[in-house]
Protein backbone atom coordinates (compact mmCIF):
# COMPACT_ATOMS: atom_id res chain seq x y z
CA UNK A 1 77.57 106.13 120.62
CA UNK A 2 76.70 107.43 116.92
CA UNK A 3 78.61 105.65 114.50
CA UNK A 4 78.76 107.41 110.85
CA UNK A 5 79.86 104.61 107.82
CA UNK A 6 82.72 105.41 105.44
CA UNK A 7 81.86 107.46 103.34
CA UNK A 8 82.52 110.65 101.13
CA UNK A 9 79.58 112.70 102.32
CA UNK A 10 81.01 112.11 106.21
CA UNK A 11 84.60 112.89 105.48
CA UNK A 12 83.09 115.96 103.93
CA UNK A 13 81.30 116.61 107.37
CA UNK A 14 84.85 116.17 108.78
CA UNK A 15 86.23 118.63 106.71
CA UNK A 16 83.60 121.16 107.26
CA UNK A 17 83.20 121.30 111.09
CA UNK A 18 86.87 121.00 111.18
CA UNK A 19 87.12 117.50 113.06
CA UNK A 20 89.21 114.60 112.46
CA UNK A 21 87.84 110.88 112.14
CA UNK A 22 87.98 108.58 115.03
CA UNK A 23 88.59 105.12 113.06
CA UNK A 24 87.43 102.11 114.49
CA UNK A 25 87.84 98.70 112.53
CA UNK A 26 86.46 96.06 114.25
CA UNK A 27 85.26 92.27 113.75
CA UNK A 28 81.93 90.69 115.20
CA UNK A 29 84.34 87.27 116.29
CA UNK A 30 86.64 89.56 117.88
CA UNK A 31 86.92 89.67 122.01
CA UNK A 32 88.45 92.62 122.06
CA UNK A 33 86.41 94.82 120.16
CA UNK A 34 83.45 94.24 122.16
CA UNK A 35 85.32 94.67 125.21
CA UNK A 36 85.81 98.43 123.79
CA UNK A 37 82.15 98.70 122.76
CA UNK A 38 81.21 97.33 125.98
CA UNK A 39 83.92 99.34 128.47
CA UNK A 40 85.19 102.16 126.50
CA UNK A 41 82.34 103.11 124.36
CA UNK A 42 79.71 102.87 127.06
CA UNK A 43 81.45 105.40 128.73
CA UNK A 44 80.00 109.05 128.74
CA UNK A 45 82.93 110.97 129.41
CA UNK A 46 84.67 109.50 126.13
CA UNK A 47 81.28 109.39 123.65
CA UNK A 48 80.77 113.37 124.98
CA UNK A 49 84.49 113.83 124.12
CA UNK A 50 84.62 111.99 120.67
CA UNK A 51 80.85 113.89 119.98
CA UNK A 52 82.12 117.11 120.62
CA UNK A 53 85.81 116.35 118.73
CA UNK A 54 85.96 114.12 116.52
CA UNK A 55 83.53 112.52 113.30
CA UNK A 56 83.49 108.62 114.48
CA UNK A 57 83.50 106.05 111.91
CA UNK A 58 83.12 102.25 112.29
CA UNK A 59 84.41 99.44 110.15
CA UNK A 60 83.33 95.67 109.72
CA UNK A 61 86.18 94.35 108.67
CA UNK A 62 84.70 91.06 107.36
CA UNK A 63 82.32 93.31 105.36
CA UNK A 64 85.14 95.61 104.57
CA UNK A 65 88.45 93.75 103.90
CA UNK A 66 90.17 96.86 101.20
CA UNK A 67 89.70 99.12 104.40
CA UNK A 68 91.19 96.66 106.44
CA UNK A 69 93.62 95.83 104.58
CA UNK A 70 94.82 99.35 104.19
CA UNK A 71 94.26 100.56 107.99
CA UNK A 72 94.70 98.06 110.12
CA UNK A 73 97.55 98.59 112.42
CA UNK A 74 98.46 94.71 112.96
CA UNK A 75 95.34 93.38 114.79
CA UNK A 76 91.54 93.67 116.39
CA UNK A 77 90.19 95.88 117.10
CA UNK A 78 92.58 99.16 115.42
CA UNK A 79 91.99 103.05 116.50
CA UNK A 80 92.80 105.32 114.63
CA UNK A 81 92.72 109.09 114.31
CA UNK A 82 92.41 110.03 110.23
CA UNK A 83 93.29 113.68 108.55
CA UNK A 84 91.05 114.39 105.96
CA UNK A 85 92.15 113.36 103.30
CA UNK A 86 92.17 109.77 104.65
CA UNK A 87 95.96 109.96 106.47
CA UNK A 88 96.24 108.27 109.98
CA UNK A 89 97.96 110.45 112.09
CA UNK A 90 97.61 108.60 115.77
CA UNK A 91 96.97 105.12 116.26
CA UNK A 92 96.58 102.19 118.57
CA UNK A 93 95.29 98.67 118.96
CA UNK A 94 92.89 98.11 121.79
CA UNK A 95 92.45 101.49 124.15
CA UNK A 96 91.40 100.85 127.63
CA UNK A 97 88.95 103.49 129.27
CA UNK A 98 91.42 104.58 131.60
CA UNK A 99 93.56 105.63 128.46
CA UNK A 100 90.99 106.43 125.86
CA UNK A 101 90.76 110.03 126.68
CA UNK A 102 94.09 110.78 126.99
CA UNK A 103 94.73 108.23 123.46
CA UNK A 104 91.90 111.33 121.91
CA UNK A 105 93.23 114.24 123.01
CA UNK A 106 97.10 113.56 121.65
CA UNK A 107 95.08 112.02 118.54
CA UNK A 108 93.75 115.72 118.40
CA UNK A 109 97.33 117.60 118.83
CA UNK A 110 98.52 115.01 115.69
CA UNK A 111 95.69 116.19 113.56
CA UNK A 112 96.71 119.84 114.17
CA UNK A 113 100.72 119.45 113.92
CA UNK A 114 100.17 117.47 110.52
CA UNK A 115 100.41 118.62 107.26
CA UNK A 116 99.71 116.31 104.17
CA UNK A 117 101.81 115.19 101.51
CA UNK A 118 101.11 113.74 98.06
CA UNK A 119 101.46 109.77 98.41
CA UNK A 120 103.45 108.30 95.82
CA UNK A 121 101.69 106.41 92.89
CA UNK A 122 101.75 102.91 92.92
CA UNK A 123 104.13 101.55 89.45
CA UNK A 124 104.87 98.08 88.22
CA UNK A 125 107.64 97.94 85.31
CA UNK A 126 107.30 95.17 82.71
CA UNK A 127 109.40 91.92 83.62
CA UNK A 128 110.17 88.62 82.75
CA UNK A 129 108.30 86.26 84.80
CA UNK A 130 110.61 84.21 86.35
CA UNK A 131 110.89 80.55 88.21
CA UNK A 132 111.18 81.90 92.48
CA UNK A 133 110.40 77.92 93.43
CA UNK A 134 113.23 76.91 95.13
CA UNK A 135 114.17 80.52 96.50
CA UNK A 136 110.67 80.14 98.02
CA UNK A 137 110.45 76.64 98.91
CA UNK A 138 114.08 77.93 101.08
CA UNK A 139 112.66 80.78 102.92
CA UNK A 140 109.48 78.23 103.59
CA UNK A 141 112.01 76.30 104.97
CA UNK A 142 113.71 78.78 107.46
CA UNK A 143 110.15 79.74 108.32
CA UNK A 144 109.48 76.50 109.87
CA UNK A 145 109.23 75.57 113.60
CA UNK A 146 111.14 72.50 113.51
CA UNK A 147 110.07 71.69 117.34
CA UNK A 148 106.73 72.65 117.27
CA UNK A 149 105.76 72.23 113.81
CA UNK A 150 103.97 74.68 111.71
CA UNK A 151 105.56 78.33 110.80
CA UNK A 152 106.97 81.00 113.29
CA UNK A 153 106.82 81.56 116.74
CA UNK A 154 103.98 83.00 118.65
CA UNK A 155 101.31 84.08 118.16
CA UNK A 156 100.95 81.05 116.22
CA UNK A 157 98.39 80.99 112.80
CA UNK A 158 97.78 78.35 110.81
CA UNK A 159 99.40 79.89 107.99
CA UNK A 160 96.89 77.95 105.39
CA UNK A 161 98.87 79.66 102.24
CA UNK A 162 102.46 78.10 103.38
CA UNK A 163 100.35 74.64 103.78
CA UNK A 164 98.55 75.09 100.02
CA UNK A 165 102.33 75.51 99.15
CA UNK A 166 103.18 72.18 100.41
CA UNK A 167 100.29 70.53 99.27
CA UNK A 168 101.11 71.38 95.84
CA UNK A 169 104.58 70.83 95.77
CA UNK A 170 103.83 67.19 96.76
CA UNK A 171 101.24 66.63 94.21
CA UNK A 172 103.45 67.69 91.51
CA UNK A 173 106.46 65.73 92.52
CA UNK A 174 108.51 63.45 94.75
CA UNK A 175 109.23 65.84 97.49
CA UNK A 176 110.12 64.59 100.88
CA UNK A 177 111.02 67.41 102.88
CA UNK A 178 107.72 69.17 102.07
CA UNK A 179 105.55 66.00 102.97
CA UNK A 180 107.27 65.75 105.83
CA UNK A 181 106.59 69.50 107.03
CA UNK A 182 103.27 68.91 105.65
CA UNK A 183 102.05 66.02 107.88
CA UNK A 184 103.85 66.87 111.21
CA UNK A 185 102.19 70.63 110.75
CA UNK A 186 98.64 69.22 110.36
CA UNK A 187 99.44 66.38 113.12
CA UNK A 188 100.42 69.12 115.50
CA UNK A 189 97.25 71.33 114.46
CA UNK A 190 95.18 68.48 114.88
CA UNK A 191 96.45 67.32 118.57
CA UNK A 192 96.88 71.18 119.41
CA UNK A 193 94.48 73.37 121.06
CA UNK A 194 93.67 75.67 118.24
CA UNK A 195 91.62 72.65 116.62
CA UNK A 196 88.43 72.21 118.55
CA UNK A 197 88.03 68.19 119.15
CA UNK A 198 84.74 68.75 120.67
CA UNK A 199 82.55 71.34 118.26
CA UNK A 200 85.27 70.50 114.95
CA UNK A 201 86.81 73.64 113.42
CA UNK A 202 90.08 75.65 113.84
CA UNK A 203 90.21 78.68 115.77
CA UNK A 204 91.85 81.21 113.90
CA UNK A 205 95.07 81.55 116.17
CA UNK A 206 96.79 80.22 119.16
CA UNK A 207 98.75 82.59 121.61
CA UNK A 208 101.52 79.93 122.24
CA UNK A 209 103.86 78.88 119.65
CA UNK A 210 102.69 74.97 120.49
CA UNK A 211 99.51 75.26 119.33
CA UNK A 212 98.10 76.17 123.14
CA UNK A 213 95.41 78.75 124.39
CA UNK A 214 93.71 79.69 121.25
CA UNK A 215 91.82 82.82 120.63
CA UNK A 216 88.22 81.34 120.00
CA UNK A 217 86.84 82.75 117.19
CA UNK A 218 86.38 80.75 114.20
CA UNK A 219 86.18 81.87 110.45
CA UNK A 220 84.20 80.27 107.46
CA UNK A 221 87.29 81.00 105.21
CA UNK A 222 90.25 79.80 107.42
CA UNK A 223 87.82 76.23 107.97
CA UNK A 224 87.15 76.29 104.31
CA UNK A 225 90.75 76.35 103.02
CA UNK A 226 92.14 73.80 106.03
CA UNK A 227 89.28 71.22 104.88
CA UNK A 228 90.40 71.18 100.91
CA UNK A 229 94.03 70.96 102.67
CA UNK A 230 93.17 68.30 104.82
CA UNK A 231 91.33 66.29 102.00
CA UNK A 232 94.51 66.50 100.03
CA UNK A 233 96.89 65.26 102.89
CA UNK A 234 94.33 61.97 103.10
CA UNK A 235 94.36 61.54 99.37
CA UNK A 236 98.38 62.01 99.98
CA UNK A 237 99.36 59.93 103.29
CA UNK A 238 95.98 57.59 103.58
CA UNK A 239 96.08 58.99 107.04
CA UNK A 240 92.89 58.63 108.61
CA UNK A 241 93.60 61.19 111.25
CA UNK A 242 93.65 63.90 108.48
CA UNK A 243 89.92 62.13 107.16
CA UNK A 244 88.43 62.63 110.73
CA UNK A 245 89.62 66.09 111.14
CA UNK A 246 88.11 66.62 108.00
CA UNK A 247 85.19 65.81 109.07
CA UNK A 248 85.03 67.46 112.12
CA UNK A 249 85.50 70.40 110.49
CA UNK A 250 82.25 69.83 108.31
CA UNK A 251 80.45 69.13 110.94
CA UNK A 252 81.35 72.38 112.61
CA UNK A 253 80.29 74.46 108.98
CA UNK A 254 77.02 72.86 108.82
CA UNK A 255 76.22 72.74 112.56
CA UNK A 256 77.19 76.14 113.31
CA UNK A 257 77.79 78.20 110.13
CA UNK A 258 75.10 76.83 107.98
CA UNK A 259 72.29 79.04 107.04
CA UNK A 260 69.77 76.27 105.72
CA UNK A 261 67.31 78.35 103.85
CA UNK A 262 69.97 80.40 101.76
CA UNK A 263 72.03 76.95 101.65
CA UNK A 264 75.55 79.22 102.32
CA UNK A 265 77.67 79.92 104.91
CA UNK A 266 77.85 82.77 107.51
CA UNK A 267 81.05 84.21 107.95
CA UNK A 268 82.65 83.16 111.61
CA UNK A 269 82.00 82.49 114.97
CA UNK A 270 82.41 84.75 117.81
CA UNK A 271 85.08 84.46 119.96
CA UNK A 272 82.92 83.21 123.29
CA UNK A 273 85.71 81.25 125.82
CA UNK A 274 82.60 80.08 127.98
CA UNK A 275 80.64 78.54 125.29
CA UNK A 276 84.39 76.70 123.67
CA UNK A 277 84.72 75.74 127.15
CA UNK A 278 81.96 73.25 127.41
CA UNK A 279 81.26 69.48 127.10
CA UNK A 280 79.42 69.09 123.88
CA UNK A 281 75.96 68.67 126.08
CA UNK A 282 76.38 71.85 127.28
CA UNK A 283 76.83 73.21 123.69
CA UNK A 284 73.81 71.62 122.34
CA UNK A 285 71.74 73.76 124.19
CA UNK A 286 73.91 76.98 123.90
CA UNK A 287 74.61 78.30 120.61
CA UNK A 288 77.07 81.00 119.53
CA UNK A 289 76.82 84.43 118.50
CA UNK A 290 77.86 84.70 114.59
CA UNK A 291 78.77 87.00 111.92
CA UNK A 292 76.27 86.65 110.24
CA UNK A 293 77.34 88.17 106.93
CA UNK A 294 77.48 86.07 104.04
CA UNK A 295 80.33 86.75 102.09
CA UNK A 296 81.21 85.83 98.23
CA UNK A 297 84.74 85.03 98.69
CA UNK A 298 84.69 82.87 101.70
CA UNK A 299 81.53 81.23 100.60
CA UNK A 300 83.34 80.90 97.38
CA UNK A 301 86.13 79.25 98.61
CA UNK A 302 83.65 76.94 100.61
CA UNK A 303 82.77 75.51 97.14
CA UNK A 304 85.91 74.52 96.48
CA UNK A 305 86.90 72.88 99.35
CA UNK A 306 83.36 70.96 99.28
CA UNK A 307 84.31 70.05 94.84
CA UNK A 308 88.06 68.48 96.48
CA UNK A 309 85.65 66.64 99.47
CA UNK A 310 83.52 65.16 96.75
CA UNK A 311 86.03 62.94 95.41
CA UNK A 312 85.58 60.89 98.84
CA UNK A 313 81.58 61.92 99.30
CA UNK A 314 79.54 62.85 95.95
CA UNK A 315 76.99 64.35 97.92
CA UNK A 316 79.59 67.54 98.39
CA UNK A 317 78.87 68.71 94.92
CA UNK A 318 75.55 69.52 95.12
CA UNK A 319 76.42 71.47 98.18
CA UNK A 320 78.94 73.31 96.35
CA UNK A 321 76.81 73.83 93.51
CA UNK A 322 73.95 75.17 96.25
CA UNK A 323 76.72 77.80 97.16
CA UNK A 324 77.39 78.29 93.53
CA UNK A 325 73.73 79.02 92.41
CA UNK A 326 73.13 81.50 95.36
CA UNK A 327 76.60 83.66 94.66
CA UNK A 328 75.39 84.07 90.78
CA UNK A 329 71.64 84.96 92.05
CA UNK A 330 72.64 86.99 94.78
CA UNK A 331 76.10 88.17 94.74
CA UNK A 332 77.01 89.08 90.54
CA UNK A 333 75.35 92.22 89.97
CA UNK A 334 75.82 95.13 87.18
CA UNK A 335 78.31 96.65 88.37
CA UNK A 336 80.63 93.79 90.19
CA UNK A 337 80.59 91.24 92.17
CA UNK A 338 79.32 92.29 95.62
CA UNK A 339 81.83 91.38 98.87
CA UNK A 340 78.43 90.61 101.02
CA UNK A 341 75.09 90.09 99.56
CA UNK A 342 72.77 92.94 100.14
CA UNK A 343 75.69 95.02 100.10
CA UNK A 344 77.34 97.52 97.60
CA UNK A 345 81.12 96.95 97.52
CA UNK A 346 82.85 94.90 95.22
CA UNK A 347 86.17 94.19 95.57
CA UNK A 348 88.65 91.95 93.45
CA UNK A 349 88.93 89.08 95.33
CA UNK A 350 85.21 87.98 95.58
CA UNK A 351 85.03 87.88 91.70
CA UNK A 352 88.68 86.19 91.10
CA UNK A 353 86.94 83.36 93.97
CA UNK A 354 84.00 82.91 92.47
CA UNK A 355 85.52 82.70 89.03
CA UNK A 356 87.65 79.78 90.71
CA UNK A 357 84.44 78.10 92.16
CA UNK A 358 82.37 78.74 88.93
CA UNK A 359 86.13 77.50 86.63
CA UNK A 360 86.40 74.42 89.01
CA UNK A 361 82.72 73.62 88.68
CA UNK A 362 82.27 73.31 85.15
CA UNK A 363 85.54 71.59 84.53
CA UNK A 364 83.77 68.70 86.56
CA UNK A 365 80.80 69.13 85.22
CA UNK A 366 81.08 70.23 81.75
CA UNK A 367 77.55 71.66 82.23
CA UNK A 368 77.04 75.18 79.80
CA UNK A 369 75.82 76.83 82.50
CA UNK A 370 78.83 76.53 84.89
CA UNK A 371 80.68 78.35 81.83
CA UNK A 372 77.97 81.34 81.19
CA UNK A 373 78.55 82.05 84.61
CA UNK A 374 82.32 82.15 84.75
CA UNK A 375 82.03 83.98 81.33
CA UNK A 376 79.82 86.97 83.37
CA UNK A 377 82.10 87.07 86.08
CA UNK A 378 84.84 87.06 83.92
CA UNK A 379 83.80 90.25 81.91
CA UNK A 380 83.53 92.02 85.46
CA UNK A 381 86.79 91.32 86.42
CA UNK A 382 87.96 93.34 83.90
CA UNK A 383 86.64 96.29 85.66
CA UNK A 384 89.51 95.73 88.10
CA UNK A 385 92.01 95.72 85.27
CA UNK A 386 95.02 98.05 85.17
CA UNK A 387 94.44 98.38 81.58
CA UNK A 388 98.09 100.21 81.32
CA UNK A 389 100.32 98.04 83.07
CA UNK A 390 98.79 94.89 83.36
CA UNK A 391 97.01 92.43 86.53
CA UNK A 392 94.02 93.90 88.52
CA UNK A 393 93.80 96.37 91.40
CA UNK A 394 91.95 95.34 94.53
CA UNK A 395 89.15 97.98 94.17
CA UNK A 396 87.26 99.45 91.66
CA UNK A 397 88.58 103.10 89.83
CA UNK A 398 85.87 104.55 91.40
CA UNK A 399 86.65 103.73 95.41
CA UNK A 400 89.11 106.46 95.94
CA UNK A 401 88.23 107.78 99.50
CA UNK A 402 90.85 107.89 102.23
CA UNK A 403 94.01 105.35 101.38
CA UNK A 404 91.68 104.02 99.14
CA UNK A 405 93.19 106.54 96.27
CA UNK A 406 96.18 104.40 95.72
CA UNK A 407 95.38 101.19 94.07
CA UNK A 408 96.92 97.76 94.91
CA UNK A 409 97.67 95.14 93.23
CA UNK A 410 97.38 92.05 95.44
CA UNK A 411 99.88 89.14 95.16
CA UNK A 412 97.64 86.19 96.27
CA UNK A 413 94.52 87.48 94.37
CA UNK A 414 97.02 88.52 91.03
CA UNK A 415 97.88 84.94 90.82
CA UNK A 416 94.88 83.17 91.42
CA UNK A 417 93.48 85.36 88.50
CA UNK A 418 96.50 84.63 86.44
CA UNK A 419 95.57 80.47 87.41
CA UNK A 420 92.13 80.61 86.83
CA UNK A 421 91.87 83.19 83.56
CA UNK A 422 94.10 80.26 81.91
CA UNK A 423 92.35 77.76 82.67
CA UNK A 424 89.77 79.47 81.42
CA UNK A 425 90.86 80.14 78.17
CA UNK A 426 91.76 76.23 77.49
CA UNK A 427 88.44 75.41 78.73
CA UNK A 428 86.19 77.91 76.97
CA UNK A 429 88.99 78.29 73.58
CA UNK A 430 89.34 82.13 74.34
CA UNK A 431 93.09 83.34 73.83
CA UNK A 432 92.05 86.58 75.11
CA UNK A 433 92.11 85.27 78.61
CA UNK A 434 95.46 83.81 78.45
CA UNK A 435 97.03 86.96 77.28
CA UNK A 436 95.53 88.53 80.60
CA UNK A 437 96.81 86.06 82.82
CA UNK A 438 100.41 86.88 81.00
CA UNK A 439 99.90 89.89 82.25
CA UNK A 440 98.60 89.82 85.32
CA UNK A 441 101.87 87.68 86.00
CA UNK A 442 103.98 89.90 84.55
CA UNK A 443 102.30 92.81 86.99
CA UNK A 444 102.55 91.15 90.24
CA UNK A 445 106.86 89.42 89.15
CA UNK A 446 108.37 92.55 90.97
CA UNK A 447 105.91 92.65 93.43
CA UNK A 448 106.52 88.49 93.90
CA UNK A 449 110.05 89.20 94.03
CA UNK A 450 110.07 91.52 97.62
CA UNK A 451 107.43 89.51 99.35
CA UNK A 452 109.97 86.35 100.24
CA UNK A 453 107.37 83.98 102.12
CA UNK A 454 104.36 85.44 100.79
CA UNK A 455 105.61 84.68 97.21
CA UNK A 456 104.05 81.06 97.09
CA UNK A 457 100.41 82.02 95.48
CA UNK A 458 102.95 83.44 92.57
CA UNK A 459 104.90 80.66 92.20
CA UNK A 460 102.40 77.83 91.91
CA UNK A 461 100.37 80.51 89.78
CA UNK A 462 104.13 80.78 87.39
CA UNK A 463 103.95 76.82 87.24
CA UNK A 464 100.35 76.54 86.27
CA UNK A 465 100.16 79.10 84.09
CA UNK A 466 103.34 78.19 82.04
CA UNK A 467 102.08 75.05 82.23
């Protein structure tokens, strides 16, 4: 099967033989996706059909999360048939052989009934920022799986943004309700099946709302952001149970996501049931497939899990400043900061990360260069900038292919740019980089305002910025 990569010159291709696209976004971790590569795809019947039909293009989304983001349909892998101008107009999920064909050919009847119309640009009005805490902290609240422990039903994530929340809220006051939410969640987690007692780690969902029969892959950034969590909840409680699943799930980064020589971290494990299945003899001399990609924002956030870590162990900081060091080498080039290194997309939230790492690192260390380098990636952040309106688009001007044409302007990365640009400017004595993180707030309030749940990045960005 001939895959083509997303790109202008291929929807052109599309647009001259008259075809639509055959989207497939898939993952390297994910089951399901190579159960279509190995069932579906294999089979010669559909490749002849999609050759003769349809322009196939394939996604990665770990090396392509502002696709993903845009297209995917609510999970892994997602199928969809494209117009040309970058419209789905059929879609599924998973497509078994026995369906596939039939899935193409009323993909092909869409893409003749359809006719495009002009999406609506994206607009933020000026606001107020104001205080969403407790409106947040309520919907939080109702979110919450009282029996069970952690948020919603089933299938059941970790939800690592709702536990940052918490965290937070109980370092910067006397809050009892969210401690308590805080512990029994990461109790439950612990003791549950989606945290792997044997290899350390958490998979990155579990099918059952009690934390039973996980899906097995397991993701550099997901570990990353429960470690720094699960340092703060021993600094909090002085629960060692939080202090050995913390290390478990170091031992699982450097065992199996390590890559010694570069001295980062690859992006996930595959999802492999067998190998999560045995003792940890048998794993020793079985390793897992990886994706292998070595992404800035996940490696990014790595660093700052590993600066929180060092408060217990010193020796974490000169792992994080390993990760550090590599990123500026490797990942800050001329025009951006790249999503993978040795690739060419930059996207917004692999600078506003490693501006956080590089921030983080040179408030510890007050070492110059710590501050050059959040200086550089500072000045290409403002490439993202909506320099009308205010806060920073997830893409650069210049992506516009497909859905691509209509900018966001994330909520989570908005206000961790809004955190860290101010902390930047107290550090480093520029004003200009306060005024920025005014607006960037100001950008993302009406957004912040319809995203209930989702608000909490906003919020703790509100109090930290305001100070």
């Amino acid at each position: 099967m001939k895959w083509f990569e997303w790109k202008k010159s291929v929807f052109d291709i599309a647009k001259r033989e008259k075809k639509p696209i055959l989207l497939f976004i898939s993952a390297s971790w994910c089951h399901w996706c190579h159960t279509m590569d190995r069932l579906v795809y294999s089979d010669d019947k559909i490749t002849e059909f999609i050759a003769s039909n349809f322009i196939p293009i394939r996604v990665d989304a770990t090396l392509r999360p502002d696709l993903n983001d845009r297209y995917n349909s609510g999970g892994y892998p997602t199928t969809l048939i494209l117009a040309h101008n970058g419209e789905p107009v059929w879609g599924s999920l998973y497509v078994s052989r026995e369906h596939m064909l039939g899935f193409l050919k009323e993909g092909l009847d869409a893409f003749n009934e359809y006719k495009p119309c002009r999406p609506a640009a994206q607009k933020f009005s000026r606001s107020a920022v104001v205080d969403l805490e407790e409106e947040v902290f309520d919907l939080v609240r109702a979110f919450y799986d009282p029996q069970n422990k952690g948020f919603g039903l089933e299938p059941k994530f970790p939800h690592v943004d709702l536990l940052e929340f918490l965290v937070w809220r109980v370092l910067n006051g006397n809050d009892g309700e969210s401690e308590r939410m805080l512990k029994d969640t990461l109790h439950a987690m612990r003791s549950g099946e989606i945290f792997d007692s044997i290899g350390g780690g958490f998979f990155r969902y579990a099918s059952q709302r009690d934390w039973s029969l996980p899906h097995f892959e397991k993701l550099l950034e997901d570990n990353a952001r429960m470690l720094s969590i699960l340092i703060n909840a021993y600094n909090i409680f002085e629960d060692s149970h939080f202090l050995d699943a913390a290390n478990k799930v170091v031992f699982f980064l450097f065992t199996i996501l390590y890559d010694k020589k570069k001295g980062v971290f690859v992006a996930g494990q595959v999802a492999d049931e067998d190998y999560c299945k045995l003792p940890f003899e048998g794993r020793i001399s079985k390793r897992p497939s990886l994706d292998n990609a070595l992404c800035t924002d996940s490696n990014a956030i790595a660093a700052l899990a590993f600066l929180i870590a060092s408060d217990l162990e010193e020796e974490y900081e000169s792992h994080a400043e390993r990760i550090l060091n590599f990123l500026l080498k490797n990942a800050v080039k001329r025009g951006g900061v790249v999503h993978a290194t040795g690739g060419r997309v930059c996207l917004l939230r692999d600078a506003v990360f490693l501006l956080a790492g590089l921030v983080a690192m040179y408030s510890r260390s007050r070492k110059k260069a710590w501050l050059d380098g959040a200086l550089k990636v500072a000045s290409l952040l403002s490439r993202f900038e909506d320099k009308t309106d205010g806060g920073f688009f997830d893409v650069l001007p210049s992506n516009n292919l497909g859905r691509l044409a209509v900018k966001k302007k994330p909520l989570a990365e908005n206000a961790l740019a809004a955190s860290v640009l101010m902390s930047l400017s107290r550090l480093s004595g520029n004003r200009s980089f306060s005024k920025k993180a005014y607006s960037a707030l100001e950008a993302i309030t009406p957004i912040a305002e319809r995203h209930a749940v989702r608000a909490v990045n906003y919020v703790i960005a509100v109090r930290e910025v305001m100070g």
